[in-house]
C-alpha atoms as a PDB file:
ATOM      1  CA  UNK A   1       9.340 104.051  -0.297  1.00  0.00           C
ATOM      2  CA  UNK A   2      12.760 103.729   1.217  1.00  0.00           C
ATOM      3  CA  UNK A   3      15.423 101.253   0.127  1.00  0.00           C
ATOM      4  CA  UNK A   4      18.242  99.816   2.443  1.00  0.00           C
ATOM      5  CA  UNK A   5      20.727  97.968   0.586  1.00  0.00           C
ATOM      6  CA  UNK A   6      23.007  95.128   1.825  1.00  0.00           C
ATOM      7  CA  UNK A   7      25.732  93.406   0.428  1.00  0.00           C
ATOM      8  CA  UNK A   8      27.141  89.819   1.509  1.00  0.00           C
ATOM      9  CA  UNK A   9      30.433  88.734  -0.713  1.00  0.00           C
ATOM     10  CA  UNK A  10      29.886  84.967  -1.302  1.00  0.00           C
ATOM     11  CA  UNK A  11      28.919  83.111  -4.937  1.00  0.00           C
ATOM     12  CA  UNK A  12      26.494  85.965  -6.079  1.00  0.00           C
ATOM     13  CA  UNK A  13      24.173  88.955  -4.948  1.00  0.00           C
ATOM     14  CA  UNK A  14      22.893  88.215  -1.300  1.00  0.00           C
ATOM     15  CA  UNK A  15      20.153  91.406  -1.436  1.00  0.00           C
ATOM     16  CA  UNK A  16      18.024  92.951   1.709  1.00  0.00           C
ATOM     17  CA  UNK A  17      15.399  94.965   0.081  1.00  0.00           C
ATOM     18  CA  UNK A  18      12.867  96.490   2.579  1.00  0.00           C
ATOM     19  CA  UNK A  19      10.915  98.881   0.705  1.00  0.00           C
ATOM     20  CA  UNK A  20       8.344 101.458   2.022  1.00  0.00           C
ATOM     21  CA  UNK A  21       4.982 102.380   0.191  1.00  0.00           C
ATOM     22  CA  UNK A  22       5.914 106.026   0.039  1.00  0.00           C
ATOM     23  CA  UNK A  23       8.901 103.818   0.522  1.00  0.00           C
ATOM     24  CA  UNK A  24      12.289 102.552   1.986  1.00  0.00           C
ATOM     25  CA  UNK A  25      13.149  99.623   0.067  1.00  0.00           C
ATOM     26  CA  UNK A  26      16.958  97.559  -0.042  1.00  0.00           C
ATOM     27  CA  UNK A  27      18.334  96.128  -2.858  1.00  0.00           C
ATOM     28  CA  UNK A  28      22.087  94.812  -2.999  1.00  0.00           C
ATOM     29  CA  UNK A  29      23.648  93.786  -5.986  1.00  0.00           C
ATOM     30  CA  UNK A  30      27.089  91.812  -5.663  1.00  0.00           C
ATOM     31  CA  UNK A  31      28.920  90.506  -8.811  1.00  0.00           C
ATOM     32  CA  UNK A  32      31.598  88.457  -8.106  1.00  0.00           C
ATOM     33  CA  UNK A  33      35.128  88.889  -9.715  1.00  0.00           C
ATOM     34  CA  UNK A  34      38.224  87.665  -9.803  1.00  0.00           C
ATOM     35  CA  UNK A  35      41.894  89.387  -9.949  1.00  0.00           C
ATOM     36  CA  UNK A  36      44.717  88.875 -12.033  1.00  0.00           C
ATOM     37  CA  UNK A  37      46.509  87.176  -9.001  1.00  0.00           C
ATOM     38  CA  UNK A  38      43.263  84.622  -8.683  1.00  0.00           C
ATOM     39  CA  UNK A  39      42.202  86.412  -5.593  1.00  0.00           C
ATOM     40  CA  UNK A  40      37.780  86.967  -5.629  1.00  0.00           C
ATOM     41  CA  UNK A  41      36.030  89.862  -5.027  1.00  0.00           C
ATOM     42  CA  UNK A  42      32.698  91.552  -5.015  1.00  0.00           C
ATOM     43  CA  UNK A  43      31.950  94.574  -6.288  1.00  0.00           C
ATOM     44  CA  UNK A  44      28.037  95.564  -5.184  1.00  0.00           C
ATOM     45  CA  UNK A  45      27.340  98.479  -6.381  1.00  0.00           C
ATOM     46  CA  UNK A  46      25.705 100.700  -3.519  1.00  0.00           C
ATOM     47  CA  UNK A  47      22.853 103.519  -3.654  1.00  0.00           C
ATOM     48  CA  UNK A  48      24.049 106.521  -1.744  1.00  0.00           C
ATOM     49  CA  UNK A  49      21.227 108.105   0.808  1.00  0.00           C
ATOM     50  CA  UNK A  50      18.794 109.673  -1.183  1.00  0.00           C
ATOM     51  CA  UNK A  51      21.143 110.956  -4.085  1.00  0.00           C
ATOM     52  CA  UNK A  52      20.519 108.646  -6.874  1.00  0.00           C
ATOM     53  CA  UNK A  53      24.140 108.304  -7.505  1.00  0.00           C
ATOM     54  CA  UNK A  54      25.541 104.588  -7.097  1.00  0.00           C
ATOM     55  CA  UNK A  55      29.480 104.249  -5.907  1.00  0.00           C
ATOM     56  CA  UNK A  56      31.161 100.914  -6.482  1.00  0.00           C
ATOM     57  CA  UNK A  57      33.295  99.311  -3.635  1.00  0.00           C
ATOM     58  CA  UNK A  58      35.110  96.159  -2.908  1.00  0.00           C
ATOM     59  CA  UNK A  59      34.857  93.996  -0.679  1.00  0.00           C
ATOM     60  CA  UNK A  60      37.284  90.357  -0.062  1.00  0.00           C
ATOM     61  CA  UNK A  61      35.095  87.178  -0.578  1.00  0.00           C
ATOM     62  CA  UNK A  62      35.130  85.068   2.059  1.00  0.00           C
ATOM     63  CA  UNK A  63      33.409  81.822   0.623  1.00  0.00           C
ATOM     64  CA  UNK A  64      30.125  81.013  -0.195  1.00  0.00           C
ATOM     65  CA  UNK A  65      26.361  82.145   0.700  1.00  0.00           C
ATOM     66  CA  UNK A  66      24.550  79.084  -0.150  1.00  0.00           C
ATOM     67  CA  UNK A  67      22.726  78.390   3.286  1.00  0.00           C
ATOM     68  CA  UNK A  68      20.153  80.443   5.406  1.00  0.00           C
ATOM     69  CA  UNK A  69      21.963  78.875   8.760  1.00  0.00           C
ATOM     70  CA  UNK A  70      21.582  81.967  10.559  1.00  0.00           C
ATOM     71  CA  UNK A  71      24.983  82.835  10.756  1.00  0.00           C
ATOM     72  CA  UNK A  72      26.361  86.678   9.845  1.00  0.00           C
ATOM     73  CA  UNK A  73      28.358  87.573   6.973  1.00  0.00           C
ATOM     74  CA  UNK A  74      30.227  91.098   6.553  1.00  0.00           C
ATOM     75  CA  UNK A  75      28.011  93.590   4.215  1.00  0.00           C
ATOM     76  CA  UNK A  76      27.725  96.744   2.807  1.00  0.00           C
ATOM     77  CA  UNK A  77      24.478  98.745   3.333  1.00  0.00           C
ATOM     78  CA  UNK A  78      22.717 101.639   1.710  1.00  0.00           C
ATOM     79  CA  UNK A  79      19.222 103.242   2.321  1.00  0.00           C
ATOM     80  CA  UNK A  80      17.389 105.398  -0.489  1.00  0.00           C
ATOM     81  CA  UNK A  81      13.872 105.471  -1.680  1.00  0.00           C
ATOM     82  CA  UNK A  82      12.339 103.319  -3.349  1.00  0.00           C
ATOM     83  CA  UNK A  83       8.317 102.184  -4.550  1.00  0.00           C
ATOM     84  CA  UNK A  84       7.243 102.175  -8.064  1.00  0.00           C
ATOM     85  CA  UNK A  85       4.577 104.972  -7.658  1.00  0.00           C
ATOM     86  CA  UNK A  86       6.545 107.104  -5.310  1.00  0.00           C
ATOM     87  CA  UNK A  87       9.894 106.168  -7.777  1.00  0.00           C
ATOM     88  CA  UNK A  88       7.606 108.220 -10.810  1.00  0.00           C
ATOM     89  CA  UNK A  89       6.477 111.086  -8.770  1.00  0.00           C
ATOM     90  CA  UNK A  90       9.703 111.648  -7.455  1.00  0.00           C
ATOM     91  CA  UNK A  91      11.397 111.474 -10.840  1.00  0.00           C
ATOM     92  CA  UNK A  92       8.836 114.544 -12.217  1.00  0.00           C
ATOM     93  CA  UNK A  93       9.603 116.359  -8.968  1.00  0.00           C
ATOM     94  CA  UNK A  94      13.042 116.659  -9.583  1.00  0.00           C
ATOM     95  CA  UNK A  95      12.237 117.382 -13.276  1.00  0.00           C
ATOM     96  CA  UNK A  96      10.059 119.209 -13.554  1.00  0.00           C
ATOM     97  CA  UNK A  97      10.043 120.993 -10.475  1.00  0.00           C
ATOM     98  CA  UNK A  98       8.406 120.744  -6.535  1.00  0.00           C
ATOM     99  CA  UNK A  99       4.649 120.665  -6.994  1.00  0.00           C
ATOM    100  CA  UNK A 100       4.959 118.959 -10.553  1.00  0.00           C
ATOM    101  CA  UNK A 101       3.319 115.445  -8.897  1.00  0.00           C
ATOM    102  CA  UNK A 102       1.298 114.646  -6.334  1.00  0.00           C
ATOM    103  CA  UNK A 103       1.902 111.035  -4.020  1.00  0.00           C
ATOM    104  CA  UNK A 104      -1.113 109.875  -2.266  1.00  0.00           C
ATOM    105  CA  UNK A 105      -0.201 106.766  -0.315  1.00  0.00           C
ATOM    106  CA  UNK A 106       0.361 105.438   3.536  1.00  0.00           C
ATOM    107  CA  UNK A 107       3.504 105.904   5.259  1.00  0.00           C
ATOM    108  CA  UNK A 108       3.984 105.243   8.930  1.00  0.00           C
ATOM    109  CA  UNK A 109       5.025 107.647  11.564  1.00  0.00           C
ATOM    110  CA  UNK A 110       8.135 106.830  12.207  1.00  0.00           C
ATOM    111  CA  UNK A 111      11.851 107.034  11.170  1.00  0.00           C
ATOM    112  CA  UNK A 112      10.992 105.561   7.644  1.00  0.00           C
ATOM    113  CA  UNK A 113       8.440 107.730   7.203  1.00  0.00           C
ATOM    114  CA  UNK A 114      10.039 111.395   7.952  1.00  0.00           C
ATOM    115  CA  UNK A 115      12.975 109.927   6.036  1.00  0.00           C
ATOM    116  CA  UNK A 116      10.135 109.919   3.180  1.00  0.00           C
ATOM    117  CA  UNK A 117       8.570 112.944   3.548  1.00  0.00           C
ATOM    118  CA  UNK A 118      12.323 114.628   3.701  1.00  0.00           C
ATOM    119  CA  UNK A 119      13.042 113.513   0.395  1.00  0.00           C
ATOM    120  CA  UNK A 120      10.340 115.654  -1.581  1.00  0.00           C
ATOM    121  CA  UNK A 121       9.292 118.140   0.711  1.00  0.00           C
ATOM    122  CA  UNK A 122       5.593 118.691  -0.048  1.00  0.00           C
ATOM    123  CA  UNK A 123       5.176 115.598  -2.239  1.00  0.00           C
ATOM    124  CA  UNK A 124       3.146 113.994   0.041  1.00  0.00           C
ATOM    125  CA  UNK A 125      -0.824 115.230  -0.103  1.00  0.00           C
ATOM    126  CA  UNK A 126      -2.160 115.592   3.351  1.00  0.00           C
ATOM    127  CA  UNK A 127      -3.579 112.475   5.838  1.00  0.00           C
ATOM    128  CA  UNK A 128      -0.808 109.843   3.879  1.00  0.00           C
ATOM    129  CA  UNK A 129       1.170 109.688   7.594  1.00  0.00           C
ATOM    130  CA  UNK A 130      -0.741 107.288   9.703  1.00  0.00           C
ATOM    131  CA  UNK A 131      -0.439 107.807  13.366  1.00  0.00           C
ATOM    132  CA  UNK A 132       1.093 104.902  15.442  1.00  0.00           C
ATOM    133  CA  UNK A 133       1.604 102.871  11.495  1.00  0.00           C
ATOM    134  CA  UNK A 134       4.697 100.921  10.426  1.00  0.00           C
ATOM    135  CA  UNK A 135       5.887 102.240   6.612  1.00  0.00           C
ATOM    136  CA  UNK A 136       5.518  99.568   4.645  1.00  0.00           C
ATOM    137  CA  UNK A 137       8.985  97.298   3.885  1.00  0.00           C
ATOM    138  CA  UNK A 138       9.878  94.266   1.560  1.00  0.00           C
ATOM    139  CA  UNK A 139      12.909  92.341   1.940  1.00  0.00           C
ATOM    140  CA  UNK A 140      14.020  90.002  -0.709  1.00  0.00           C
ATOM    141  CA  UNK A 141      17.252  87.108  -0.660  1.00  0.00           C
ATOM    142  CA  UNK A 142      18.862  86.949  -3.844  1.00  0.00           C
ATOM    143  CA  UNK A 143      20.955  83.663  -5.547  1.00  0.00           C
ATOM    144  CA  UNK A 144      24.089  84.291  -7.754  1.00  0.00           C
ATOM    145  CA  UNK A 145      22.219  84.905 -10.756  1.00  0.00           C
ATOM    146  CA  UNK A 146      20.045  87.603  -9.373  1.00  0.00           C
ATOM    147  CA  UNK A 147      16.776  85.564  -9.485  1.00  0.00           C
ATOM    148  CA  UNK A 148      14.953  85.896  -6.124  1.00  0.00           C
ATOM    149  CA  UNK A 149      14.722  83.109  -3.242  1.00  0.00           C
ATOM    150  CA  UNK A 150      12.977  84.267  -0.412  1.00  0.00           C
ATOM    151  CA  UNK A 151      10.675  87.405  -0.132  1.00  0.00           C
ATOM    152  CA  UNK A 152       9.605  89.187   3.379  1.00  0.00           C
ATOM    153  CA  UNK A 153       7.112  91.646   3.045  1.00  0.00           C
ATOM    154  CA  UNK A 154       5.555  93.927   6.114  1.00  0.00           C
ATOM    155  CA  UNK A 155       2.911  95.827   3.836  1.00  0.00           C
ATOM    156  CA  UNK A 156      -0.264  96.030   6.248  1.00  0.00           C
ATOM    157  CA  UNK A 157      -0.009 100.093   6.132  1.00  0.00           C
ATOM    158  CA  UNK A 158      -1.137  99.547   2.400  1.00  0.00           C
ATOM    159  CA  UNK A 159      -4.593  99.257   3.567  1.00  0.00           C
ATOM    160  CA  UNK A 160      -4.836 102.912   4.936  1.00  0.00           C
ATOM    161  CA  UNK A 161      -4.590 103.587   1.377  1.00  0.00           C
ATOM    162  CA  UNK A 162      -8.686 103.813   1.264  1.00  0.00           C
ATOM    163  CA  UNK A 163     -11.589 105.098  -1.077  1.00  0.00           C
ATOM    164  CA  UNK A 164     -12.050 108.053   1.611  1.00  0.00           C
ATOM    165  CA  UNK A 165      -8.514 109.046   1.656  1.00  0.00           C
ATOM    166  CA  UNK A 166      -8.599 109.134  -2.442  1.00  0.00           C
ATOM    167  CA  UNK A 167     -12.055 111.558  -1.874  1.00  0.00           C
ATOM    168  CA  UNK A 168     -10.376 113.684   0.139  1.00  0.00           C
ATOM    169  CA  UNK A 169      -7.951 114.761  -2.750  1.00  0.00           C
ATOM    170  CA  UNK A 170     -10.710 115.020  -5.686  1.00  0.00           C
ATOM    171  CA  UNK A 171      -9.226 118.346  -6.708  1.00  0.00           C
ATOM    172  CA  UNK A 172      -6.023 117.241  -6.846  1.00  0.00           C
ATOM    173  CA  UNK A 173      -7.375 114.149  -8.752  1.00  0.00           C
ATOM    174  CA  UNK A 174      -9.071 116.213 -10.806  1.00  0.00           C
ATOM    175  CA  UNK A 175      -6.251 118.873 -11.789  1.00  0.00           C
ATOM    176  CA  UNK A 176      -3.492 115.993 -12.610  1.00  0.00           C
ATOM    177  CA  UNK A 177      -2.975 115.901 -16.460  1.00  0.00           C
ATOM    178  CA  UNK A 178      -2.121 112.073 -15.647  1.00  0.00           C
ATOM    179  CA  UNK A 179      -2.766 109.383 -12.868  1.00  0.00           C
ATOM    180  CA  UNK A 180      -0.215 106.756 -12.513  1.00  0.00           C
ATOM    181  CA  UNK A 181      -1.108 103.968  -9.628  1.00  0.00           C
ATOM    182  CA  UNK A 182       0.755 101.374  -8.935  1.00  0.00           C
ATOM    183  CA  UNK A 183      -0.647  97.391  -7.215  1.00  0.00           C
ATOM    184  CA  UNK A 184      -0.004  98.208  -3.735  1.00  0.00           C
ATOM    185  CA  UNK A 185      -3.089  99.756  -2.848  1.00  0.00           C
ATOM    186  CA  UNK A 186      -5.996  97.928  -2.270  1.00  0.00           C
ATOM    187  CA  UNK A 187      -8.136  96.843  -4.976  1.00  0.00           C
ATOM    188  CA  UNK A 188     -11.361  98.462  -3.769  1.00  0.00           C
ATOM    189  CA  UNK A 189      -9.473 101.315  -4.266  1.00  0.00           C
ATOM    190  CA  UNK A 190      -7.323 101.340  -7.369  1.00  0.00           C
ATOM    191  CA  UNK A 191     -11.057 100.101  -8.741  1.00  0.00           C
ATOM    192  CA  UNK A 192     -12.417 103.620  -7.490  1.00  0.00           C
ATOM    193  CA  UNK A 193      -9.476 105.742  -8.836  1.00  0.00           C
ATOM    194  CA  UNK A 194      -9.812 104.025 -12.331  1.00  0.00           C
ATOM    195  CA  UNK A 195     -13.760 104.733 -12.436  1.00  0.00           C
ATOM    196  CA  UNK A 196     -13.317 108.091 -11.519  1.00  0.00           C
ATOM    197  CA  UNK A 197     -10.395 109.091 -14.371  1.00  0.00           C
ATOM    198  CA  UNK A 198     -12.684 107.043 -17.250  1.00  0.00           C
ATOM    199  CA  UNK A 199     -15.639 109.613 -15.746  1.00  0.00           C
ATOM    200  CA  UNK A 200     -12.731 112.482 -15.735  1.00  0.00           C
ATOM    201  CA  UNK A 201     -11.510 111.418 -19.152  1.00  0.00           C
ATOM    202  CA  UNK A 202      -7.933 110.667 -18.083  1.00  0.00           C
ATOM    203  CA  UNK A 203      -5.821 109.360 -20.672  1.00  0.00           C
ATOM    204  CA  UNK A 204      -4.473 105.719 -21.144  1.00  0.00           C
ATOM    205  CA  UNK A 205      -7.203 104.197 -19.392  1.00  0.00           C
ATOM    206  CA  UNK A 206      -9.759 101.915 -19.802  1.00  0.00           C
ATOM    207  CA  UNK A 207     -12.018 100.404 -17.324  1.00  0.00           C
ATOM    208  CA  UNK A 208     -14.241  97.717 -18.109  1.00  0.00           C
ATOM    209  CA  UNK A 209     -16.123  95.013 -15.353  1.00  0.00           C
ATOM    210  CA  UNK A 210     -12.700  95.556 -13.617  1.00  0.00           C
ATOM    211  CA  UNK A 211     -10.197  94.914 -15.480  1.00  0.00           C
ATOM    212  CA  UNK A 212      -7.622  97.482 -17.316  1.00  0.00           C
ATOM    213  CA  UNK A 213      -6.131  97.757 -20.699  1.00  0.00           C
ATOM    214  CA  UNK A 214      -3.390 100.675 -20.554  1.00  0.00           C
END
């Protein structure tokens, strides 16, 4: 997934967090502060493009973001990855090396999605780009104390994420030492991948009249 932050200065975090299954997701996070000379400020910390590495900047406060009135307030923005699933495989890529982990999910193909595919070259198992598809994205509204008001979500791609597309890659399913899935795909699906690692003898997982005990 991808992650595009944004930042509004006003009583608390004001956070745009579209996130793409593969994924690009935003999160902003803006604490508010105040100076010696009684002047406020926030101070969002800000994910840099796809280096992991968060830089802190200020920015004046210039009252309060109480109201969805539909007016604009100054930001700061950031895009990275983001998606639990793709977050894991990505984090043993860069650990343990490229081909350590294997992602299967849907991404569309557009700007989103190359920006995915860029990130771990070769990640991505074949037939996960879906011709004329939107990458999935999530966009969430923060209050001051970080607890979430309002949630967008654009996450129709997730359905390409299908029982024949998991076939497809029963080597690779077969080979991984571990399976990790995540709840975005559909549940036909993560029902099929947790059959077939209880008949592969996985380990972690259980699967009983569908439900799961990890």
């Amino acid at each position: 997934m991808a992650s595009a932050t944004a930042t509004i200065p006003g009583s608390g975090p004001y956070s745009a967090s579209p996130k793409r299954k593969g994924s690009r997701g935003q999160s902003s996070t803006c604490w508010p502060t105040t100076e010696k000379d009684g002047s406020a400020w926030c101070q969002p910390k800000t994910p840099r493009r796809s280096s992991g590495i968060e830089e802190e900047e200020k920015l004046p406060q210039h009252g309060f973001v109480n109201d969805l009135d539909g007016s604009t307030h100054a930001c700061l923005g950031g895009v990275c990855a983001g998606g639990v699933a793709r977050n894991m495989a990505e984090a043993l890529w860069r650990m343990r090396g490229p081909g350590a982990a294997r992602l299967l999910t849907a991404v569309g193909d557009d700007a989103d999605g190359d920006y995915l595919q860029s990130v771990a070259e070769g990640m991505l198992l074949d037939g996960c780009r879906v011709e004329g598809g939107r990458t999935p994205s999530y966009a969430a509204v923060m209050d001051s104390s970080g607890e979430c008001l309002l949630g967008l979500g654009d996450m129709a791609l997730h359905q390409a994420i299908s029982i024949d597309l998991v076939d497809k890659h029963m080597e690779v399913l077969s080979r991984a030492p571990l399976v990790v899935l995540d709840g975005n795909a559909p549940p036909a699906t993560v029902h099929h991948v947790l059959a077939l690692c209880q008949r592969m003898d996985k380990p972690g997982t259980t699967y009983h009249l569908g439900t799961v005990d990890c």
